[in-house]
N, C-alpha and C. Protein backbone atom coordinates (compact mmCIF):
# COMPACT_ATOMS: atom_id res chain seq x y z
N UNK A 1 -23.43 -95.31 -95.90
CA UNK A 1 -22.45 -94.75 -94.99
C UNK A 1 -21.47 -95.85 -94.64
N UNK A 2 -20.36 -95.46 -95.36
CA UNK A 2 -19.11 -96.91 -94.92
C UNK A 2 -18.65 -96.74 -93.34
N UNK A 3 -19.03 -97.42 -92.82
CA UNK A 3 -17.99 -97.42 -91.39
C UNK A 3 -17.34 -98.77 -91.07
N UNK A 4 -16.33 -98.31 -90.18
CA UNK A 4 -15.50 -99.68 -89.90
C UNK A 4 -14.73 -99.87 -88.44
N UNK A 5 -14.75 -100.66 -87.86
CA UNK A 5 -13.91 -100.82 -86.57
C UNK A 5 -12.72 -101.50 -86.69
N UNK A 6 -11.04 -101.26 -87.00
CA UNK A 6 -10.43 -102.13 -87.41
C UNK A 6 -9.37 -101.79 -86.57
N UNK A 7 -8.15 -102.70 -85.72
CA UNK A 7 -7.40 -102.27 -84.96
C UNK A 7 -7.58 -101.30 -83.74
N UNK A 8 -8.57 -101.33 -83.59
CA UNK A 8 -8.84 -100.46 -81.49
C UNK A 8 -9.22 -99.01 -82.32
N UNK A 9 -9.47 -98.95 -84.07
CA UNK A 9 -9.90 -97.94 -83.97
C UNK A 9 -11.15 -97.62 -84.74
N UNK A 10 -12.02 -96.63 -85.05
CA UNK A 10 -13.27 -96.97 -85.89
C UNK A 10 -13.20 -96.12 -86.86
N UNK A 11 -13.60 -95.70 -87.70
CA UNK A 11 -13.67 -94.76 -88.78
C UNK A 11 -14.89 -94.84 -89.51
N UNK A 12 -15.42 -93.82 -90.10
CA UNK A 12 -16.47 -93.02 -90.35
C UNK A 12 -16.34 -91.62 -91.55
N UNK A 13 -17.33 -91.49 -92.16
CA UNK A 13 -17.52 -90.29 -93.02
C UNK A 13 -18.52 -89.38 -92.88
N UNK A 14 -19.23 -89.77 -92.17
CA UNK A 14 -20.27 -89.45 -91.62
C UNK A 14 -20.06 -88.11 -90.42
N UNK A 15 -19.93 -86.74 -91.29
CA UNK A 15 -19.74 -85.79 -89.91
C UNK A 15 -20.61 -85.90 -88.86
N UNK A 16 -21.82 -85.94 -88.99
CA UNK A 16 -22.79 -85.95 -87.82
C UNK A 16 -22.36 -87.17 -86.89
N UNK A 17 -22.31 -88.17 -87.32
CA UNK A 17 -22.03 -89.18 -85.98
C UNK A 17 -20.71 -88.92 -85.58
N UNK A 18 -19.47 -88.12 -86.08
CA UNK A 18 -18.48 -87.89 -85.99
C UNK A 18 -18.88 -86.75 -84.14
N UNK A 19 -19.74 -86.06 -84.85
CA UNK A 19 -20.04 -84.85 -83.97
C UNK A 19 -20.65 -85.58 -82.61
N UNK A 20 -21.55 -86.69 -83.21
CA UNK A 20 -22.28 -87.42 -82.03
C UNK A 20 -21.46 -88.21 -80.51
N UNK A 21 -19.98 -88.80 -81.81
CA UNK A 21 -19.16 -89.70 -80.65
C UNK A 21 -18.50 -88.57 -80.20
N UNK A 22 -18.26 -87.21 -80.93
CA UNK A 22 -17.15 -86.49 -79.70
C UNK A 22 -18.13 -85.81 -79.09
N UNK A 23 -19.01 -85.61 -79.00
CA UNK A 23 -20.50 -84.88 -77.78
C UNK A 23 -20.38 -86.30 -76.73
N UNK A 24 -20.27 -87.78 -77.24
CA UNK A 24 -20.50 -88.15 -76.13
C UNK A 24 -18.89 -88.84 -75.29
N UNK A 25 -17.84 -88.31 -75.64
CA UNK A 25 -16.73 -88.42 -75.05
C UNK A 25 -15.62 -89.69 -75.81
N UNK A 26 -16.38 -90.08 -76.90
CA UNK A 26 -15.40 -91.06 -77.98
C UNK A 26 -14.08 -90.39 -78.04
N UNK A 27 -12.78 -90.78 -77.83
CA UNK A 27 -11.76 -90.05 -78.28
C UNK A 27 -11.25 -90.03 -79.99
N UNK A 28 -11.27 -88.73 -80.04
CA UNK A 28 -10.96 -88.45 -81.67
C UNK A 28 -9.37 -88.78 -82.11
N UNK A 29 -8.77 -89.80 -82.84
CA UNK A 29 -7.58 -89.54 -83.07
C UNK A 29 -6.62 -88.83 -84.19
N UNK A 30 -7.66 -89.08 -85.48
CA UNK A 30 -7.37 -88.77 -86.71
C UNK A 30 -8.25 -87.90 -87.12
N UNK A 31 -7.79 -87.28 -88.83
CA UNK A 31 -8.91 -87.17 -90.24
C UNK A 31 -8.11 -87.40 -90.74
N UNK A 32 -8.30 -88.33 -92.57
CA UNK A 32 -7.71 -88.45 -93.45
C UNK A 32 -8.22 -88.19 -94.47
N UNK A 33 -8.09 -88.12 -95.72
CA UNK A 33 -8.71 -88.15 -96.95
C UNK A 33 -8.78 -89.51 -97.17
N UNK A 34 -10.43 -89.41 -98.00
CA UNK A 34 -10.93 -90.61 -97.89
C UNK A 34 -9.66 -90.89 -99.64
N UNK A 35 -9.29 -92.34 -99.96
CA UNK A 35 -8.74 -92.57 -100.88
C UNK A 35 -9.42 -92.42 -102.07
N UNK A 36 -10.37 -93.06 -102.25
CA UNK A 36 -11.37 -93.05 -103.57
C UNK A 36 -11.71 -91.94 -104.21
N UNK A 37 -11.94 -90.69 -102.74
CA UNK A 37 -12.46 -89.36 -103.39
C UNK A 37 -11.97 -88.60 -102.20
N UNK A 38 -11.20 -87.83 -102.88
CA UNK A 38 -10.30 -86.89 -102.07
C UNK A 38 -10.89 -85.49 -101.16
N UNK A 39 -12.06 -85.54 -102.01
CA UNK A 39 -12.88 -84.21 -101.42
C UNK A 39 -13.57 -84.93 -100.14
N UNK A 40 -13.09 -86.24 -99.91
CA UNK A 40 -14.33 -86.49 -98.23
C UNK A 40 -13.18 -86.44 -97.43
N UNK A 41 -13.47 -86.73 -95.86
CA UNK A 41 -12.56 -87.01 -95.39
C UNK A 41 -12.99 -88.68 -94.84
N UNK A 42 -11.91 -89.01 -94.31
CA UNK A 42 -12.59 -90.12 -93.32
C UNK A 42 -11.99 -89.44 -91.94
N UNK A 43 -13.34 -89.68 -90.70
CA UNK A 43 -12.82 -89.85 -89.22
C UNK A 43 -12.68 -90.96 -88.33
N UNK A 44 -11.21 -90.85 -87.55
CA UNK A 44 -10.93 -92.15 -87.09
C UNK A 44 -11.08 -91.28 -85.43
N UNK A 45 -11.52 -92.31 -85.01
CA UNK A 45 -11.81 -92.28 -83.37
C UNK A 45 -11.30 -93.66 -82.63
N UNK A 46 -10.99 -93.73 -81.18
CA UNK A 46 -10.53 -95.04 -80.90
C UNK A 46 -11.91 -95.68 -80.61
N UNK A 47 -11.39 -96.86 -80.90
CA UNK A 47 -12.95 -98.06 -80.81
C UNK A 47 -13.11 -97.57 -79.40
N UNK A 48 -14.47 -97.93 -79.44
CA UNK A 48 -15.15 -97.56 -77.75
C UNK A 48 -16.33 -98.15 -77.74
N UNK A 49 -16.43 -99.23 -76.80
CA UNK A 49 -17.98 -99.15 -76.54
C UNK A 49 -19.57 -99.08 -76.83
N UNK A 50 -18.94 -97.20 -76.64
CA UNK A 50 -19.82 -96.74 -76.58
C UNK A 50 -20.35 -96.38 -77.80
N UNK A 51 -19.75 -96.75 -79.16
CA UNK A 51 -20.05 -96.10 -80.39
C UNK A 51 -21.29 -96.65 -80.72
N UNK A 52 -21.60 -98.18 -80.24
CA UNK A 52 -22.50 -99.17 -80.76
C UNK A 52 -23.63 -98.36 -80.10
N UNK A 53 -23.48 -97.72 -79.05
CA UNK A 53 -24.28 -97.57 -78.19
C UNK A 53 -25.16 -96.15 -79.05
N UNK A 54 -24.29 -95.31 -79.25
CA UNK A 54 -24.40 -94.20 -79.94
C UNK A 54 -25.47 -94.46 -81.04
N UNK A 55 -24.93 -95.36 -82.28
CA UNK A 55 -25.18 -95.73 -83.74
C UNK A 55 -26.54 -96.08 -83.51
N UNK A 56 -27.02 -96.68 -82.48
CA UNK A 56 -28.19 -97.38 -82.15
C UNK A 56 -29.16 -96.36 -82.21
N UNK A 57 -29.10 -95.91 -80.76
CA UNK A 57 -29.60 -94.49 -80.31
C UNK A 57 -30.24 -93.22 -81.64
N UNK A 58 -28.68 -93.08 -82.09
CA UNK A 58 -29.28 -92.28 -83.25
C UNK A 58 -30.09 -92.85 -84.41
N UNK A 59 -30.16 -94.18 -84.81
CA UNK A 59 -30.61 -94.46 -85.81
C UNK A 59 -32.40 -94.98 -85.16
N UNK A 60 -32.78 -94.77 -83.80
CA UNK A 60 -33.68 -94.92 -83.41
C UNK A 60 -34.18 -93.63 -82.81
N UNK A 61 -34.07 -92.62 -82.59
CA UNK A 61 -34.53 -91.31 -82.52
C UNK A 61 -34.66 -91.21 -81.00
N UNK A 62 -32.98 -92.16 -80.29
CA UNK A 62 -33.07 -91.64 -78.56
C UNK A 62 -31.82 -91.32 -78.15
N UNK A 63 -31.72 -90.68 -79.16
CA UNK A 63 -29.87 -90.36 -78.83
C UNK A 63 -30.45 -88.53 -78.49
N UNK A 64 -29.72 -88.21 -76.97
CA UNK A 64 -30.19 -87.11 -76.89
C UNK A 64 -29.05 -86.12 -76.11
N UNK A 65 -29.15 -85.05 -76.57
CA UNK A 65 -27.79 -84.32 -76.54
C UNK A 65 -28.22 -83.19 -75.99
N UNK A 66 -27.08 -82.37 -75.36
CA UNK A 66 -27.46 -80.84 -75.37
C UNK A 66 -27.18 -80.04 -76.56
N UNK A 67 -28.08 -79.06 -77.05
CA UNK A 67 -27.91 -78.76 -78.32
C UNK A 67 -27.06 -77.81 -78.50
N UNK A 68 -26.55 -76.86 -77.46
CA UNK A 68 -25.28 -76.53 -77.60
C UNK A 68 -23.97 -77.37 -77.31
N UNK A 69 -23.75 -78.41 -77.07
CA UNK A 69 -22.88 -79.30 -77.07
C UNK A 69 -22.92 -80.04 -77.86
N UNK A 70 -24.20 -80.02 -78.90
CA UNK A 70 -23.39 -80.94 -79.95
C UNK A 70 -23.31 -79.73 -81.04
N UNK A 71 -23.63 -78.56 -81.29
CA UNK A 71 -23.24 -77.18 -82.11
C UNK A 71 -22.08 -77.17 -81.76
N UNK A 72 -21.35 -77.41 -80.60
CA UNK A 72 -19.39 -76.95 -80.37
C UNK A 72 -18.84 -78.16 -80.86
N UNK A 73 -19.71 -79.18 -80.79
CA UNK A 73 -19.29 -80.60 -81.58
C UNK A 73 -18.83 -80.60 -82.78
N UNK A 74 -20.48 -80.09 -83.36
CA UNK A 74 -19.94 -80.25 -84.78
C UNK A 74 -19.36 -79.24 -85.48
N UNK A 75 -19.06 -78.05 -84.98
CA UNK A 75 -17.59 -76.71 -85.11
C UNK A 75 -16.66 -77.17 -85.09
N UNK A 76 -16.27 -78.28 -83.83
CA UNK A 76 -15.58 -78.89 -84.27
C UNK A 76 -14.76 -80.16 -85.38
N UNK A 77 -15.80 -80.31 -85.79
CA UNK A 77 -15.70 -81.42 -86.73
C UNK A 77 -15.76 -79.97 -88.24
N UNK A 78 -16.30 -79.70 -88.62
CA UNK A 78 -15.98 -78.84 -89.77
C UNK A 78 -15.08 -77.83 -89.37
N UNK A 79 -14.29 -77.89 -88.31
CA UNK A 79 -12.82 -77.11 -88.27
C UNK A 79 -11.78 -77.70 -88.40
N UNK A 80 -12.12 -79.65 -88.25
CA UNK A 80 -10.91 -80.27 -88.63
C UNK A 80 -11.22 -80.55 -90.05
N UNK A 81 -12.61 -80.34 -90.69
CA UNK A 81 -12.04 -80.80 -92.03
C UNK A 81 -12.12 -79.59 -92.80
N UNK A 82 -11.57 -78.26 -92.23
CA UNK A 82 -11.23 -77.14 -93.47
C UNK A 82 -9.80 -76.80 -92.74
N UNK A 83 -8.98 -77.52 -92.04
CA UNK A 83 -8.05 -77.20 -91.46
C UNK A 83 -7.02 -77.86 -92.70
């Protein structure tokens, strides 16, 4: 999973953590197509914090959400990338 923090902003391919930082209030700024392969996207969010905080959490099994708030999450995230 490529991710990157570069200029105040972070980016990601990863829909689920995409879904994770906007459930926990990361501001979303972008989607682009990823360059290499056009069928991904990449998501850019502004650097925050709280992402480290997030990445942790989830990759340790204590990242904990409401499960309808992260279902409108991630609707939202597969509505910006069939938009």
């Amino acid at each position: 999973m490529e991710e990157q923090a570069t200029y105040g902003e972070f980016e990601t391919k990863d829909m689920y953590l995409s879904a994770s930082l906007l459930n926990d209030g990361v501001k979303y700024l972008r989607v682009e197509s990823d360059p290499t392969d056009t069928r991904k996207k990449i998501f850019i969010f502004e650097n925050d914090p709280q992402i480290e905080r997030i990445k942790a959490e989830r990759a340790n099994g204590t990242f904990v959400v409401s499960a309808i708030q992260y279902e409108n999450s991630l609707r939202s995230i597969k509505s910006i990338i069939h938009s």
